[in-house]
N, C-alpha and C. Protein backbone atom coordinates (compact mmCIF):
# COMPACT_ATOMS: atom_id res chain seq x y z
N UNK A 1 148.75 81.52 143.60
CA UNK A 1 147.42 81.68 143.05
C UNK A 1 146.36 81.61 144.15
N UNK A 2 146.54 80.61 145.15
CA UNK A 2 145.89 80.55 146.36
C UNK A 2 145.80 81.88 147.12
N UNK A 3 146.53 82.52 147.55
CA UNK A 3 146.84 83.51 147.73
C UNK A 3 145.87 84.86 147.53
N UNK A 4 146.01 84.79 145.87
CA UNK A 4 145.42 86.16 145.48
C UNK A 4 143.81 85.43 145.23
N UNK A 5 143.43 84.45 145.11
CA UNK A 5 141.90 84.23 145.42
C UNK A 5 140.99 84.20 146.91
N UNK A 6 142.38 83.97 147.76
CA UNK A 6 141.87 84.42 149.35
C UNK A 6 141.59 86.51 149.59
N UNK A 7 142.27 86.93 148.59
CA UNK A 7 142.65 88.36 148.75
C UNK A 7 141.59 88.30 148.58
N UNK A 8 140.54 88.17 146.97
CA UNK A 8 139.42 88.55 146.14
C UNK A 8 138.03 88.67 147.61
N UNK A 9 138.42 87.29 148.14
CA UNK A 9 137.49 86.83 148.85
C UNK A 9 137.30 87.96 150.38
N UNK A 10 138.33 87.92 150.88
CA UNK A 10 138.46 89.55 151.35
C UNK A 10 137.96 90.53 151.18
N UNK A 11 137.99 91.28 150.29
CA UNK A 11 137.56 91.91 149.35
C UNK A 11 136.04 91.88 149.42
N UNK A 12 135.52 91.00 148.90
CA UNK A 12 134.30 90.96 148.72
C UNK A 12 133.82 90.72 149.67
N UNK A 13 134.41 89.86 150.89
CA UNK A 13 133.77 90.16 152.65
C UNK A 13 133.29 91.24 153.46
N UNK A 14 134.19 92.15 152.97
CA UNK A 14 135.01 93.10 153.13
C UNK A 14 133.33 94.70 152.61
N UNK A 15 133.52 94.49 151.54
CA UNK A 15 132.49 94.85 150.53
C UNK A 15 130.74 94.74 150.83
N UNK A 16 130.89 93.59 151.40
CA UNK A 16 129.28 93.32 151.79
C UNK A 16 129.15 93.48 152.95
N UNK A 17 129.93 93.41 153.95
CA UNK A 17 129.66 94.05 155.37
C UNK A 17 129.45 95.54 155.72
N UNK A 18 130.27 96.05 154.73
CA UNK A 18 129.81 97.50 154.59
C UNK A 18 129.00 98.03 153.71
N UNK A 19 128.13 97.13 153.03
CA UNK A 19 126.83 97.09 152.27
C UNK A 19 125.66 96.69 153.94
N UNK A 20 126.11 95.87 154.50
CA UNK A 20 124.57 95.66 155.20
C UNK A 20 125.02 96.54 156.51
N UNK A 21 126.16 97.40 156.68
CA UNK A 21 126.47 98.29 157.91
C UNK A 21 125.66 99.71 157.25
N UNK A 22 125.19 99.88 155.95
CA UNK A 22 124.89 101.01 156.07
C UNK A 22 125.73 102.03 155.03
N UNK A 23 127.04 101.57 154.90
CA UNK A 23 128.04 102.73 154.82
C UNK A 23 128.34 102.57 152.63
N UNK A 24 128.46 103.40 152.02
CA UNK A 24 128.63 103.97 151.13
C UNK A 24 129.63 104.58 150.68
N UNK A 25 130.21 104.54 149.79
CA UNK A 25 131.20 104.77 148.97
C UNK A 25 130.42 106.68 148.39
N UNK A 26 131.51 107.91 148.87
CA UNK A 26 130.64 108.78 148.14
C UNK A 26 132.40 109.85 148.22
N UNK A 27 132.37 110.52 146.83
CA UNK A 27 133.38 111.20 146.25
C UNK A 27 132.67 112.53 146.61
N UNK A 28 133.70 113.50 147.60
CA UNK A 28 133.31 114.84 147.43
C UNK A 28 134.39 115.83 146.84
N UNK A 29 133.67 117.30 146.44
CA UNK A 29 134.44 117.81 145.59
C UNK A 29 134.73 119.21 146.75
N UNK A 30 135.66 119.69 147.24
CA UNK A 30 136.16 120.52 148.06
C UNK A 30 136.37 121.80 147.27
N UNK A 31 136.39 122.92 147.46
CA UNK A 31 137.10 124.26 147.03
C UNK A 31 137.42 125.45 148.12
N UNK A 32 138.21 125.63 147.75
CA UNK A 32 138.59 126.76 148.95
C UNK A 32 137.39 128.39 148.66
N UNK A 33 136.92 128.52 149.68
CA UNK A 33 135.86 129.40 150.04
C UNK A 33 137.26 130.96 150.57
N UNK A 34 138.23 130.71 151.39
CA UNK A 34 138.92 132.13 151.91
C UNK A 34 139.75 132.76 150.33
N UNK A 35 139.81 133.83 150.05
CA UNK A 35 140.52 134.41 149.02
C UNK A 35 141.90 133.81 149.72
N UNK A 36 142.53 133.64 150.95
CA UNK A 36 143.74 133.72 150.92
C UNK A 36 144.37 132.59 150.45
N UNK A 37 143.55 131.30 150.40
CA UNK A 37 143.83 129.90 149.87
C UNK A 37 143.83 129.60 148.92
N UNK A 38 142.76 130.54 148.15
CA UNK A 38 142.02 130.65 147.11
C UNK A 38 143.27 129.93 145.67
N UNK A 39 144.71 129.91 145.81
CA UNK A 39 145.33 129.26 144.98
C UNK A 39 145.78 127.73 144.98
N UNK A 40 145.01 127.65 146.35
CA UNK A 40 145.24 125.94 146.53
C UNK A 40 144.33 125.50 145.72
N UNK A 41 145.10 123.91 145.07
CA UNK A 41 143.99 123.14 144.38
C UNK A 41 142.60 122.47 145.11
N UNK A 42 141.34 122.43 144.21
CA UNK A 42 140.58 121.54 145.33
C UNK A 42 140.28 120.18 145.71
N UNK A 43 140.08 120.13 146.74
CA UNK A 43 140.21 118.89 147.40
C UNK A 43 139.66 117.74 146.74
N UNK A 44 139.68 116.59 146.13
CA UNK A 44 138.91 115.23 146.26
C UNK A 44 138.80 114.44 146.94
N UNK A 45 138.31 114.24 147.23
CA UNK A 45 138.29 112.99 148.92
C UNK A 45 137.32 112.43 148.68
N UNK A 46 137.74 110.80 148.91
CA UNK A 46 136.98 109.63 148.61
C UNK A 46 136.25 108.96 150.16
N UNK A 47 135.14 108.93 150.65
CA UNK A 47 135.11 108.40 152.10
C UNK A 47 133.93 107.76 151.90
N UNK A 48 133.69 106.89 152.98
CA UNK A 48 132.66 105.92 153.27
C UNK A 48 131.67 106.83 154.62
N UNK A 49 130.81 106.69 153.83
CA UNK A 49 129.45 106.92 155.11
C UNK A 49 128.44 106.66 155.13
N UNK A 50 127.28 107.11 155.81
CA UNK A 50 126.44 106.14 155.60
C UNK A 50 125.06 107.40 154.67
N UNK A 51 125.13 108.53 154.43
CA UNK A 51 124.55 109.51 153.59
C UNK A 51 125.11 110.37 153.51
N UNK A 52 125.41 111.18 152.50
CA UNK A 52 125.93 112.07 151.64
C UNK A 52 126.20 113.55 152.37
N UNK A 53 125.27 113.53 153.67
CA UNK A 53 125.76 115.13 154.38
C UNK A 53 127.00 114.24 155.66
N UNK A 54 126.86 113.16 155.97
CA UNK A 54 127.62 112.32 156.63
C UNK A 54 129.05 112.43 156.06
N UNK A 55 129.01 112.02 154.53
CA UNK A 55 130.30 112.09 153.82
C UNK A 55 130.70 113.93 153.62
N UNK A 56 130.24 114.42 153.87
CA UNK A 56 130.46 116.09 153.78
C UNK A 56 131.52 116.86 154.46
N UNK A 57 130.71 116.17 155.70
CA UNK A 57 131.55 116.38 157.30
C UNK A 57 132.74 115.63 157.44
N UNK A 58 132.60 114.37 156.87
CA UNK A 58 133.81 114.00 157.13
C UNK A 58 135.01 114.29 155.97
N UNK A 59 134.38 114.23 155.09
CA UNK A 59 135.65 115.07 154.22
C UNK A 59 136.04 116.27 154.08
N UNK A 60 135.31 117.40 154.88
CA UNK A 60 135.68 118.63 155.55
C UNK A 60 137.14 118.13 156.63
N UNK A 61 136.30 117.40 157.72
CA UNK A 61 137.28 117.01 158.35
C UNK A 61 139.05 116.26 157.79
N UNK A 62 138.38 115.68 156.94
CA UNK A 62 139.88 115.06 156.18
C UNK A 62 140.99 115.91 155.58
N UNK A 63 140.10 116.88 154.64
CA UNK A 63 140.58 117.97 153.65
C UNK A 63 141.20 118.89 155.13
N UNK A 64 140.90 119.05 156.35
CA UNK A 64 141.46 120.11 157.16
C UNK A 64 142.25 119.66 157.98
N UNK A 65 142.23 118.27 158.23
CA UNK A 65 143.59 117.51 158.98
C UNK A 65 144.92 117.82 158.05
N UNK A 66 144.37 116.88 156.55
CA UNK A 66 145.49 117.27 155.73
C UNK A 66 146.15 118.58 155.43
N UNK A 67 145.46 119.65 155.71
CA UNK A 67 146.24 120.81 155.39
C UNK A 67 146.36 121.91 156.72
N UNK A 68 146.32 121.08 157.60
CA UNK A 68 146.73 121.32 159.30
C UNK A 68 148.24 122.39 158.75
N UNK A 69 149.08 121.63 158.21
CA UNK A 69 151.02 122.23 158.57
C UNK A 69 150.55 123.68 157.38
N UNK A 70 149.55 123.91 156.67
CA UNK A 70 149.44 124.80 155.39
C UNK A 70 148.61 125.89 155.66
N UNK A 71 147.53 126.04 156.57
CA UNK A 71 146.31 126.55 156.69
C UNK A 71 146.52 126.83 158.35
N UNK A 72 146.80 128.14 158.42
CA UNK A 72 147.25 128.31 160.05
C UNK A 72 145.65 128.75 160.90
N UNK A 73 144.62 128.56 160.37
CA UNK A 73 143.58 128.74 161.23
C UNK A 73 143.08 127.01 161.84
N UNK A 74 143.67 125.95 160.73
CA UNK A 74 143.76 124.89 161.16
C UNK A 74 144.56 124.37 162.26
N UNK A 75 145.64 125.26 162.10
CA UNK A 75 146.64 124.94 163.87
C UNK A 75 145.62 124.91 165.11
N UNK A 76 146.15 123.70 165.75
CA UNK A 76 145.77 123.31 167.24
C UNK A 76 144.52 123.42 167.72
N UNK A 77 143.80 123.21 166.70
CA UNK A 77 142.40 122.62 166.56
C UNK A 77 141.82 121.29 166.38
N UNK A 78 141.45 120.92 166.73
CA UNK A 78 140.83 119.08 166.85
C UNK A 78 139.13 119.03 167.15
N UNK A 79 138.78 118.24 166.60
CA UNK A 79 137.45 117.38 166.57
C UNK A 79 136.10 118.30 166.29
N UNK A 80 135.63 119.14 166.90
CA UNK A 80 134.05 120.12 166.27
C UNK A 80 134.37 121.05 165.88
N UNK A 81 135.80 122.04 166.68
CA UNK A 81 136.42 123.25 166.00
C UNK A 81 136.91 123.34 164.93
N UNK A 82 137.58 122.25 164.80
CA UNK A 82 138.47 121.73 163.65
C UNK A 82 137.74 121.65 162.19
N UNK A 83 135.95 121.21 162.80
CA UNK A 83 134.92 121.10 161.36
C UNK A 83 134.55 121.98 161.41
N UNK A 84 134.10 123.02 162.42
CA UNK A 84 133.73 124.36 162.17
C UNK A 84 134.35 124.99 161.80
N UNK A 85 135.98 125.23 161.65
CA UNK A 85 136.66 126.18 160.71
C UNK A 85 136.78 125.41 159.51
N UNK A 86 136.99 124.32 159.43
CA UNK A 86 136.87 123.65 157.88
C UNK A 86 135.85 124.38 156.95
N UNK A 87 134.64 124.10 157.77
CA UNK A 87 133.27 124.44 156.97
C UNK A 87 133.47 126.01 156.52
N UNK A 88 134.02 126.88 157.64
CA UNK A 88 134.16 128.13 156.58
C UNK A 88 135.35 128.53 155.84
N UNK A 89 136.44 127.39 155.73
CA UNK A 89 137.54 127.54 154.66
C UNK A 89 137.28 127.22 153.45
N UNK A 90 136.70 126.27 153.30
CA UNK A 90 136.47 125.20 152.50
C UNK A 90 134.72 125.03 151.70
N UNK A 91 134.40 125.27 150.94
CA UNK A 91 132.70 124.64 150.70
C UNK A 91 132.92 123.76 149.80
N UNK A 92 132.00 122.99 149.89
CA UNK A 92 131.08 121.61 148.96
C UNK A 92 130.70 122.14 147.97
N UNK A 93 131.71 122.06 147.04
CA UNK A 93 130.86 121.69 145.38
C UNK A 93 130.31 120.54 145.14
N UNK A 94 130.37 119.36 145.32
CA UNK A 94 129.73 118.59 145.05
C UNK A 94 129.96 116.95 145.58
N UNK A 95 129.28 116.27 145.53
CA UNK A 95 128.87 114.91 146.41
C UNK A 95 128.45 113.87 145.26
N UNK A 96 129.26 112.94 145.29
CA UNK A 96 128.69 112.13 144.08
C UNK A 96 128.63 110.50 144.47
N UNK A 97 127.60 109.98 144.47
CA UNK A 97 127.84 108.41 145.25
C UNK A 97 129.15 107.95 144.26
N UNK A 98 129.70 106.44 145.05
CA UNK A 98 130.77 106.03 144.97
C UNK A 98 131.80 106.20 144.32
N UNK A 99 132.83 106.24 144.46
CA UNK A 99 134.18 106.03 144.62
C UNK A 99 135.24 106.71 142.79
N UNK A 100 135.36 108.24 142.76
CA UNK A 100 135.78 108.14 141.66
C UNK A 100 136.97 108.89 141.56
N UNK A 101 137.89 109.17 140.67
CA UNK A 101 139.26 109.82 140.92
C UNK A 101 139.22 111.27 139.80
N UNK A 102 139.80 112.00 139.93
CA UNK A 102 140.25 112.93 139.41
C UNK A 102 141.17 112.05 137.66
N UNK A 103 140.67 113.00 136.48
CA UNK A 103 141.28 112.25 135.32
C UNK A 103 142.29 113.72 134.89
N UNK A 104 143.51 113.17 134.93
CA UNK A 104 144.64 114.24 134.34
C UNK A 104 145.32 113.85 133.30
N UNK A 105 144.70 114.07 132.34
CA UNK A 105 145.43 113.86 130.63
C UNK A 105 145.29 114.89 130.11
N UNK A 106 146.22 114.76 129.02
CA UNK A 106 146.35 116.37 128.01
C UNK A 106 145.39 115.73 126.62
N UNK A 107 144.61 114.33 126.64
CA UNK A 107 144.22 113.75 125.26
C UNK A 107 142.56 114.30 125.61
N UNK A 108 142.58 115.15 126.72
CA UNK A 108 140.62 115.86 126.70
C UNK A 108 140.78 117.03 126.52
């Protein structure tokens, strides 16, 4: 029990340091922009930043690491190239402050 009340406390350390660093909890919504991808699903990616074009970039960046082995314009590209072809594979539907998941039921 000790244990999981040291976790909580964590947690909430954890929580408020990145409340007075600035940084934010913000859900973006990815879609593939090239017709040739165009059947991949789109991206959700959950990231911390500190404003909403901040979280953009970096979940460009995330969404194009992850699909590095899938997306051959993503091959052997790293760090500004890597977001500059993201940005034209990929566009921003949408940016939503903190932290939310995708809901997959057949009961909506």
């Amino acid at each position: 029990m000790r244990a999981l009340i040291e976790t909580f406390k964590t947690i909430r350390a954890r929580r408020r340091a990145a409340r007075r660093a600035g940084l934010r909890s913000y859900t973006v919504v990815l879609d593939w922009s090239a017709k040739e991808y165009a059947h991949f699903a789109p991206a959700i990616v959950t990231v911390r930043a500190s404003s909403p074009l901040a979280a953009e970039m970096d979940a460009l960046l995330q969404a194009a690491k992850a699909h590095t082995m899938h997306v051959d314009q993503f091959q052997g590209r790293e760090g500004r190239a890597l977001l500059l072809e993201a940005g034209s594979q990929l566009k921003v539907v949408a940016t939503f402050p903190g932290a939310h998941s995708a809901v997959h039921s057949d009961h909506f």
